[in-house]
Protein backbone atom coordinates (compact mmCIF):
# COMPACT_ATOMS: atom_id res chain seq x y z
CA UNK A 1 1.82 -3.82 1.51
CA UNK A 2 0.96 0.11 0.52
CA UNK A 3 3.81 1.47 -1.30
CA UNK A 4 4.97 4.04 1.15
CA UNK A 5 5.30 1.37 3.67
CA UNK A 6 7.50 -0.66 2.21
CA UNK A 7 9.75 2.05 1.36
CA UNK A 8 9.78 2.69 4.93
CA UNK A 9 10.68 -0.67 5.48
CA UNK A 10 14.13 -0.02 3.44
CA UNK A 11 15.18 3.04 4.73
CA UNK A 12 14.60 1.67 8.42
CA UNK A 13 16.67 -1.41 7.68
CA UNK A 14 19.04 0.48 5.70
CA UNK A 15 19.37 2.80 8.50
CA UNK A 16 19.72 -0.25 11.08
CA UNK A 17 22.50 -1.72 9.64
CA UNK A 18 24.29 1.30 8.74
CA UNK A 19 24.23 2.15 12.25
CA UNK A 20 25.25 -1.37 13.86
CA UNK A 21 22.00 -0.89 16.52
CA UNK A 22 18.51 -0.91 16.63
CA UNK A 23 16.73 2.61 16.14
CA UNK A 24 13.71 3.38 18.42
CA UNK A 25 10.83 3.26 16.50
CA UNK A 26 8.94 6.34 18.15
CA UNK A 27 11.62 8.17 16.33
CA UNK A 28 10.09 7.82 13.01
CA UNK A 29 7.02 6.32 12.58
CA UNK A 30 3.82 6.78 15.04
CA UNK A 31 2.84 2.96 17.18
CA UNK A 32 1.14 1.97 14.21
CA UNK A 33 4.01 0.91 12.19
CA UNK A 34 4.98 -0.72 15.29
CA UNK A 35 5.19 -4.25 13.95
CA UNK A 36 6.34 -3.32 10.62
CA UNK A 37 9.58 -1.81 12.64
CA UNK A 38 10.06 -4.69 15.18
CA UNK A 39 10.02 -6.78 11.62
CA UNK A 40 12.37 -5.16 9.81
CA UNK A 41 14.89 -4.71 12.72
CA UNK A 42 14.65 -8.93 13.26
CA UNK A 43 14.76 -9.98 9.79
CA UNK A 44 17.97 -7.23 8.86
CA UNK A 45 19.63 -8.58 11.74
């Protein structure tokens, strides 16, 4: 996985569980990260 997406990754599930709700991923990262979202979201939760 590049780098940067991991990082990503982190600071959406970081930002997830800080928040107690799932963030829309159109927010902050274009359809291609998509899956890598929808991932993180399912496996912080």
């Amino acid at each position: 996985m590049p780098q940067h997406l991991l990082a990503a990754k982190v600071r959406i599930s970081d930002a997830a569980n800080s928040y107690g709700r799932p963030l829309r991923m159109s927010v902050y990262f274009p359809a291609r990260a998509r899956d890598l979202y929808e991932f993180t979201l399912h496996d912080g939760a």
